[in-house]
PDB file of N, CA and C in Angstrom:
ATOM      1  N   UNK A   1     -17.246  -9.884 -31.808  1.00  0.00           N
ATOM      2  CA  UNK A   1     -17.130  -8.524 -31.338  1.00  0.00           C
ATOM      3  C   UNK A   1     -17.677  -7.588 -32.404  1.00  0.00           C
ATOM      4  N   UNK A   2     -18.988  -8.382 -32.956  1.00  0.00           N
ATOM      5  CA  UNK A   2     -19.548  -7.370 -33.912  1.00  0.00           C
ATOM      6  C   UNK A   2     -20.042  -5.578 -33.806  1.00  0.00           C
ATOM      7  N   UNK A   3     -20.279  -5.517 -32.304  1.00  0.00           N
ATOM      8  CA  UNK A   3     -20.303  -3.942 -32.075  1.00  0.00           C
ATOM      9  C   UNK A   3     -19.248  -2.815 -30.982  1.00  0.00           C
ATOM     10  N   UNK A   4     -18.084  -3.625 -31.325  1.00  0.00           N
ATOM     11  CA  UNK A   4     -17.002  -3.514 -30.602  1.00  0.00           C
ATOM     12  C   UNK A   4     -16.912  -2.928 -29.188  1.00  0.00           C
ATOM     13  N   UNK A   5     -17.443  -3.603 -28.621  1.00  0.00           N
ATOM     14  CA  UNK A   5     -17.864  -3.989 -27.020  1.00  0.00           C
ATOM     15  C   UNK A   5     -17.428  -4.260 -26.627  1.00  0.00           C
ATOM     16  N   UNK A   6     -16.248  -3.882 -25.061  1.00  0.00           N
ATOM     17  CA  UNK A   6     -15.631  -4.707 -24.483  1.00  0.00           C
ATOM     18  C   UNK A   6     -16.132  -4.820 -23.088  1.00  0.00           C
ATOM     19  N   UNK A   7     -16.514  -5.693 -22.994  1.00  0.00           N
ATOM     20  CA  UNK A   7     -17.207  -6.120 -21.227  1.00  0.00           C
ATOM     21  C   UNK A   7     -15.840  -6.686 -20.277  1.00  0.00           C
ATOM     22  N   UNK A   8     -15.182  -7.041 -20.855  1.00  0.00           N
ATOM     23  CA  UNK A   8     -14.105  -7.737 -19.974  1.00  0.00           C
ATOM     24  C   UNK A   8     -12.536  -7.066 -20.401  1.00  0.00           C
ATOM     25  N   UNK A   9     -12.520  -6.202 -20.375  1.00  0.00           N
ATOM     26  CA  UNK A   9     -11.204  -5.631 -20.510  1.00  0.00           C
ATOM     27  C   UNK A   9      -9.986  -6.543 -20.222  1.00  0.00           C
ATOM     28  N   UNK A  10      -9.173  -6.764 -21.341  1.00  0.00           N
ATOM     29  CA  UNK A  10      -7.753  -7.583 -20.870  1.00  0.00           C
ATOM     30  C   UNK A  10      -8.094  -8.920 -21.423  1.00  0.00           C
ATOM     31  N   UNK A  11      -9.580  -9.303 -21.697  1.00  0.00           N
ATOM     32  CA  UNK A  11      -9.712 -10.878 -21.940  1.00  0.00           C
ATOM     33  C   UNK A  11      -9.906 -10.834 -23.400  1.00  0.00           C
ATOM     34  N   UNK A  12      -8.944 -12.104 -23.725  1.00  0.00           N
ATOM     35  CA  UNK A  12      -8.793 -11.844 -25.305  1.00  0.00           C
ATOM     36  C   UNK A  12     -10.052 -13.092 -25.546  1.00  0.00           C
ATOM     37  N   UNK A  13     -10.837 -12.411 -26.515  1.00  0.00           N
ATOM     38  CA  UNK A  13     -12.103 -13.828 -27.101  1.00  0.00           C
ATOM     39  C   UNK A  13     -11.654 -15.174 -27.597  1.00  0.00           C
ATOM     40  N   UNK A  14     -10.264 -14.345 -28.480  1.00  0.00           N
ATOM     41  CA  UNK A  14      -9.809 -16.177 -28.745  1.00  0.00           C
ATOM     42  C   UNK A  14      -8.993 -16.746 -27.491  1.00  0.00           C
ATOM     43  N   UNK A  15      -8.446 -16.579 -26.669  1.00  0.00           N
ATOM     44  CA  UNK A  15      -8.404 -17.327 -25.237  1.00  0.00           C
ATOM     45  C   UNK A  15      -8.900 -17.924 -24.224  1.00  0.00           C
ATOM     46  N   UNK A  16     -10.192 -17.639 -24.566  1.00  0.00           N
ATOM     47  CA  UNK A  16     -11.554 -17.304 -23.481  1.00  0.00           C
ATOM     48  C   UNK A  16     -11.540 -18.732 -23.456  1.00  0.00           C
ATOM     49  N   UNK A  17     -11.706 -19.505 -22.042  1.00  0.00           N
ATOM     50  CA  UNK A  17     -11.998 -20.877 -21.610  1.00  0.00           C
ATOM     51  C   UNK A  17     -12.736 -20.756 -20.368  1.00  0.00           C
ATOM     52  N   UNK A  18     -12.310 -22.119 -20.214  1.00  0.00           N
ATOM     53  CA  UNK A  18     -13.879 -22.650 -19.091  1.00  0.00           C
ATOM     54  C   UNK A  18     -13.025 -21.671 -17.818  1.00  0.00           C
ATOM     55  N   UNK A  19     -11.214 -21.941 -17.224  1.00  0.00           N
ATOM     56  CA  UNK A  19     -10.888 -21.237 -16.325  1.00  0.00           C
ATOM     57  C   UNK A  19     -11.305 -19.836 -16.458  1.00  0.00           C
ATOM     58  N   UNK A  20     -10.843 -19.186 -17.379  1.00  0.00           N
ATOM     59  CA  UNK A  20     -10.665 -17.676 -17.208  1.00  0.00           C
ATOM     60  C   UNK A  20     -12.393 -17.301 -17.454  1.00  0.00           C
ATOM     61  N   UNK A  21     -13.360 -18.230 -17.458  1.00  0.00           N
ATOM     62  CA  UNK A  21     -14.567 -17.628 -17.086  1.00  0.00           C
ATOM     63  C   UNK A  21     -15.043 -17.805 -15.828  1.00  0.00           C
ATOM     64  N   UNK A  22     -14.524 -19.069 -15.301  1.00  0.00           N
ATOM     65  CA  UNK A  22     -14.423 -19.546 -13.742  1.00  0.00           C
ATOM     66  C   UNK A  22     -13.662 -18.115 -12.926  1.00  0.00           C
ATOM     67  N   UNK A  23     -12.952 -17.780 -13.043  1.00  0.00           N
ATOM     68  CA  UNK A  23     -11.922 -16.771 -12.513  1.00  0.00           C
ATOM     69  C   UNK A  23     -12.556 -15.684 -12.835  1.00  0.00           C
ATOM     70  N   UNK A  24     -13.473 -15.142 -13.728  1.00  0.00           N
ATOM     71  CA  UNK A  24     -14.718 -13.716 -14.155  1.00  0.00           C
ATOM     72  C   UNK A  24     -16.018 -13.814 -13.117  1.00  0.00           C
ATOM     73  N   UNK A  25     -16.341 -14.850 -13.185  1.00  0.00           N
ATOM     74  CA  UNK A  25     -17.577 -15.150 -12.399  1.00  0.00           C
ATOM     75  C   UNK A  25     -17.361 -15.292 -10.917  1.00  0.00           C
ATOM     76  N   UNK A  26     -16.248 -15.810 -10.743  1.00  0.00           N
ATOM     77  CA  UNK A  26     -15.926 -15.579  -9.124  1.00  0.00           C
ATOM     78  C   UNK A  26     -15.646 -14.664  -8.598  1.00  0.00           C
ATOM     79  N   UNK A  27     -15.296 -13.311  -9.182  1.00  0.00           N
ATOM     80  CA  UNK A  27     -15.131 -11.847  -8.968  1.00  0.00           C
ATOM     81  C   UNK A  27     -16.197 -11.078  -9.364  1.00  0.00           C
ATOM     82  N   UNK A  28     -17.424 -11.452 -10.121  1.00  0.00           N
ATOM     83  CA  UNK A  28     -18.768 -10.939 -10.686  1.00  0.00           C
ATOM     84  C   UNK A  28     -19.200 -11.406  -9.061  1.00  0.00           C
ATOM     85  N   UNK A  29     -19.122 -12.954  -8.464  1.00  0.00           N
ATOM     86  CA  UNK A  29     -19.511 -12.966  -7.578  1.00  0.00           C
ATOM     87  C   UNK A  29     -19.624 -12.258  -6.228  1.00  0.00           C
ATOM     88  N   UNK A  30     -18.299 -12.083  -5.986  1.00  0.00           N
ATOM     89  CA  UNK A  30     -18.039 -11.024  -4.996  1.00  0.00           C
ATOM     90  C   UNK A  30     -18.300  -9.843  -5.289  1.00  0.00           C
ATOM     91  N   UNK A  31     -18.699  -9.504  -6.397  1.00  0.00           N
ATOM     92  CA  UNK A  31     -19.026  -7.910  -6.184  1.00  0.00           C
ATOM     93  C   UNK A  31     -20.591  -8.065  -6.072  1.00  0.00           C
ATOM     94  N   UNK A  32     -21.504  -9.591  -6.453  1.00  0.00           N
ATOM     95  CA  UNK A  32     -22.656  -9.372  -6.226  1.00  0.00           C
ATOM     96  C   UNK A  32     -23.058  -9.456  -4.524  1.00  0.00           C
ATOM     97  N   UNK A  33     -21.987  -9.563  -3.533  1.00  0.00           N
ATOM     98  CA  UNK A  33     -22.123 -10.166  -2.388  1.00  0.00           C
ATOM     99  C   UNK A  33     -22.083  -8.292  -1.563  1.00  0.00           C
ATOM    100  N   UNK A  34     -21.059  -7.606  -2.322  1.00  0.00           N
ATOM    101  CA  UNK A  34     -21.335  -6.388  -1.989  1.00  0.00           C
ATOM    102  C   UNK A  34     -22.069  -5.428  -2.166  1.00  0.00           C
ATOM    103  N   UNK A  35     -22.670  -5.848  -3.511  1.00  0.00           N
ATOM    104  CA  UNK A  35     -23.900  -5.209  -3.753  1.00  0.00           C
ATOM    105  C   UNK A  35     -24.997  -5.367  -2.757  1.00  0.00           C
ATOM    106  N   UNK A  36     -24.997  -6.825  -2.394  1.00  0.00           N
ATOM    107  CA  UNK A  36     -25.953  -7.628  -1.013  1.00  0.00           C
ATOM    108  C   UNK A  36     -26.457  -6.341  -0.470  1.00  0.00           C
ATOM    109  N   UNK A  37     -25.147  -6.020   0.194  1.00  0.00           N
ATOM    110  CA  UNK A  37     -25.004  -5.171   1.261  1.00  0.00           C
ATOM    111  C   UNK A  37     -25.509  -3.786   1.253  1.00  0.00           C
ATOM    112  N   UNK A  38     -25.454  -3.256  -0.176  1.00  0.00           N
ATOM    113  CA  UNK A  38     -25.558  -1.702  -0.328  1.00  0.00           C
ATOM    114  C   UNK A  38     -26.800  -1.918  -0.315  1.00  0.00           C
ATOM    115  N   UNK A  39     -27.665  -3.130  -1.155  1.00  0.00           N
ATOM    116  CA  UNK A  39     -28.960  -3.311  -1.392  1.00  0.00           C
ATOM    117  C   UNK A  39     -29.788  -3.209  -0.025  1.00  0.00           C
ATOM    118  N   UNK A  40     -29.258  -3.832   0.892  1.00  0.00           N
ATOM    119  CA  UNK A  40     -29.773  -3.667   2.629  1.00  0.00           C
ATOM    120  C   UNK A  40     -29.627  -2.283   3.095  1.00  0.00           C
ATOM    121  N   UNK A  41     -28.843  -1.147   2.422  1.00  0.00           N
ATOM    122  CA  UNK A  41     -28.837   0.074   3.217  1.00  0.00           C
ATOM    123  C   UNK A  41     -29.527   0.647   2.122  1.00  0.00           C
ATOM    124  N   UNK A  42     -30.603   0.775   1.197  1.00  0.00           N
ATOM    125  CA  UNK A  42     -31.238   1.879   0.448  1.00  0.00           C
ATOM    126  C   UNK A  42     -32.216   1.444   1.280  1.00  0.00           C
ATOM    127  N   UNK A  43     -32.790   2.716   0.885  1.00  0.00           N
ATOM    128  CA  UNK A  43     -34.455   3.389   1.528  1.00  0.00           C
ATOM    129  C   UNK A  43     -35.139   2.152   1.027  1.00  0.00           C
ATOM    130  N   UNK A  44     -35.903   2.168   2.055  1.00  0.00           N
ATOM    131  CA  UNK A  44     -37.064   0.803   1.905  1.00  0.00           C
ATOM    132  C   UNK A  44     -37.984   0.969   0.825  1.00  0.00           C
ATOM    133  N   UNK A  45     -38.061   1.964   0.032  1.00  0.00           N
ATOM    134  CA  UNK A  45     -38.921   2.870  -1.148  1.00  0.00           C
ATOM    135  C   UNK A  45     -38.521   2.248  -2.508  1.00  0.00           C
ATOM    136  N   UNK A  46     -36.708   1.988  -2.343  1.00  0.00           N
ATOM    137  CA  UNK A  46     -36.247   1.889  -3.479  1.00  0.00           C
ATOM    138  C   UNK A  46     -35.712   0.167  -3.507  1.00  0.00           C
ATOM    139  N   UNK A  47     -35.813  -0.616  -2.027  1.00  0.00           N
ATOM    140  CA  UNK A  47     -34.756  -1.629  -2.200  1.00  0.00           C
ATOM    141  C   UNK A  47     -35.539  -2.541  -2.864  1.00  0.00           C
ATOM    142  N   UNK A  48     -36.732  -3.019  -2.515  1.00  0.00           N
ATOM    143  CA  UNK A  48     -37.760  -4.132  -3.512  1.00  0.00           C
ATOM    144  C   UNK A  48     -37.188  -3.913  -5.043  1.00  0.00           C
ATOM    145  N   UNK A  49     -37.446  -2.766  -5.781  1.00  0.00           N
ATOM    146  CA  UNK A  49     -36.617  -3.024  -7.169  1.00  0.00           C
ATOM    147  C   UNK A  49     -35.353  -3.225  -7.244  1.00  0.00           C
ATOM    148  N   UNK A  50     -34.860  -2.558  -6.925  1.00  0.00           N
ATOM    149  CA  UNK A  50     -33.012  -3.084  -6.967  1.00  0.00           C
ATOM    150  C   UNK A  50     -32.901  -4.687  -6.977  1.00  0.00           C
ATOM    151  N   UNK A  51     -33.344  -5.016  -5.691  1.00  0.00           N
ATOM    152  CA  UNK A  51     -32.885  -6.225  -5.297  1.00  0.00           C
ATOM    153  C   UNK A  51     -33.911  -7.745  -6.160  1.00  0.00           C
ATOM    154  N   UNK A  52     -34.753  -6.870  -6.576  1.00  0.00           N
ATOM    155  CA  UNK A  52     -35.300  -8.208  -8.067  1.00  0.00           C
ATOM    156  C   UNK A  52     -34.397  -7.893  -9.329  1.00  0.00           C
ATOM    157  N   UNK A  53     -34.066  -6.775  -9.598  1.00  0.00           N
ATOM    158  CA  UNK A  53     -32.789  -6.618 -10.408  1.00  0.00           C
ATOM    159  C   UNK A  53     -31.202  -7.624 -10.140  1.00  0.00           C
ATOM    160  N   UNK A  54     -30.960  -7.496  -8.939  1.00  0.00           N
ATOM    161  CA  UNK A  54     -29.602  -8.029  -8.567  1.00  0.00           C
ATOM    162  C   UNK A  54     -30.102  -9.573  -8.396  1.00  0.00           C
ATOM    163  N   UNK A  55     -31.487 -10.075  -7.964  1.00  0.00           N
ATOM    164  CA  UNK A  55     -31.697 -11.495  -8.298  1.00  0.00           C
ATOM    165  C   UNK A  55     -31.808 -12.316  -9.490  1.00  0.00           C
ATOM    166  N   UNK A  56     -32.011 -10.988 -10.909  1.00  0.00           N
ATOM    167  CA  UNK A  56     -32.244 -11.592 -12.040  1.00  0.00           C
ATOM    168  C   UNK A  56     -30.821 -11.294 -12.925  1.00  0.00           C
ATOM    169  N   UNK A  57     -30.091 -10.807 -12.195  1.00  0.00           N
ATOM    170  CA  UNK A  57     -28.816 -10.890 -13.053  1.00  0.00           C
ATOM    171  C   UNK A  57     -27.667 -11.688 -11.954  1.00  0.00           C
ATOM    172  N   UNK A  58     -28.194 -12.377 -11.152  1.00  0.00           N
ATOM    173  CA  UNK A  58     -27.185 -13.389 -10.181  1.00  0.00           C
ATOM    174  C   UNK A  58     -27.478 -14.880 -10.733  1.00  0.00           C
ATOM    175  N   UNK A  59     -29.037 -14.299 -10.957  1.00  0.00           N
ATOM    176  CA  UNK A  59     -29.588 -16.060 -11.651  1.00  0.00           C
ATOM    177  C   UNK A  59     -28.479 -15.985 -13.056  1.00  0.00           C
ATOM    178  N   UNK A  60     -29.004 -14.971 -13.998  1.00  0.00           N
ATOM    179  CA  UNK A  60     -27.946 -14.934 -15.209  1.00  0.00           C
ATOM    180  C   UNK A  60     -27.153 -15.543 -14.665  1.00  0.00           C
ATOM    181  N   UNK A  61     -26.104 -15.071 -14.143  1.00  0.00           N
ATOM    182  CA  UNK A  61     -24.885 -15.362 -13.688  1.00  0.00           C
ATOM    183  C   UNK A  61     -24.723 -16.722 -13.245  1.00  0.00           C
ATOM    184  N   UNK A  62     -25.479 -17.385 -12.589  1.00  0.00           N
ATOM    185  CA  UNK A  62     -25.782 -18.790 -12.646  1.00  0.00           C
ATOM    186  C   UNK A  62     -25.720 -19.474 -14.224  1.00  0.00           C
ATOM    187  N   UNK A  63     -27.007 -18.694 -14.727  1.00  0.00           N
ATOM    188  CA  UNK A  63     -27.132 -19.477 -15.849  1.00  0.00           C
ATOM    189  C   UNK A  63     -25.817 -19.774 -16.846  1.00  0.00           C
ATOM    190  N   UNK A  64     -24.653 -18.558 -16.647  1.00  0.00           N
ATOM    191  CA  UNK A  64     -23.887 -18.469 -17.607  1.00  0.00           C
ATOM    192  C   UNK A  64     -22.645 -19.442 -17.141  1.00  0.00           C
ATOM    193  N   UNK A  65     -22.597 -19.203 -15.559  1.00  0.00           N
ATOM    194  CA  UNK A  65     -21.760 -20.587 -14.511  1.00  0.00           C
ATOM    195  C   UNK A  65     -21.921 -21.734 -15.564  1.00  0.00           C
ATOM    196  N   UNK A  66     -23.116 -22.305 -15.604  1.00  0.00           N
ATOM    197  CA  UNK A  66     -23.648 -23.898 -16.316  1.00  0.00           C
ATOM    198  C   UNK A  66     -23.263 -24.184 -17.984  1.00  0.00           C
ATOM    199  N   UNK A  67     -23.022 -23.096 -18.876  1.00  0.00           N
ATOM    200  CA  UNK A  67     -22.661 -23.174 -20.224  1.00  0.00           C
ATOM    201  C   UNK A  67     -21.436 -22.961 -20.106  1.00  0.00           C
ATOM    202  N   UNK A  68     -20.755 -24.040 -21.493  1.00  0.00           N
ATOM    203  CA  UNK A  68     -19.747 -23.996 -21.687  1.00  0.00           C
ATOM    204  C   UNK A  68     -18.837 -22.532 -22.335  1.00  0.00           C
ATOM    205  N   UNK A  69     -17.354 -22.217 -21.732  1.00  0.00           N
ATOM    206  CA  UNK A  69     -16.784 -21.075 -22.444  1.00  0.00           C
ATOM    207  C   UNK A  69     -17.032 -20.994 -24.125  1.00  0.00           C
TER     208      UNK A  69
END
């Protein structure tokens, strides 16, 4: 926590395991499923960027699924 950053409010770093990242990512998930949705109602002008944005931080989100806590 070298630039005292907290991304996960409530989650202590020395606790941090494989569950309680299982249990982060499954609620990152669902909010990327609602994003889905908002992404389908912007103007057709703006949704092509958004939605390569929300594909390259779902892949993240994959990627981070596969490494250990």
């Amino acid at each position: 926590m070298k630039l005292g950053r907290v991304y996960f409010p409530g989650v202590k770093l020395e606790n941090f395991d494989d569950d309680i990242k299982s249990e982060l990512l499954n609620e990152i998930d669902i909010e990327f499923d609602l994003a889905l949705d908002g992404i389908r109602k912007l103007p057709k002008c703006a949704r092509q960027g958004v939605f390569i944005a929300y594909k390259y931080y779902r892949a993240l989100a994959n990627k981070v699924r596969r490494m250990p806590a």
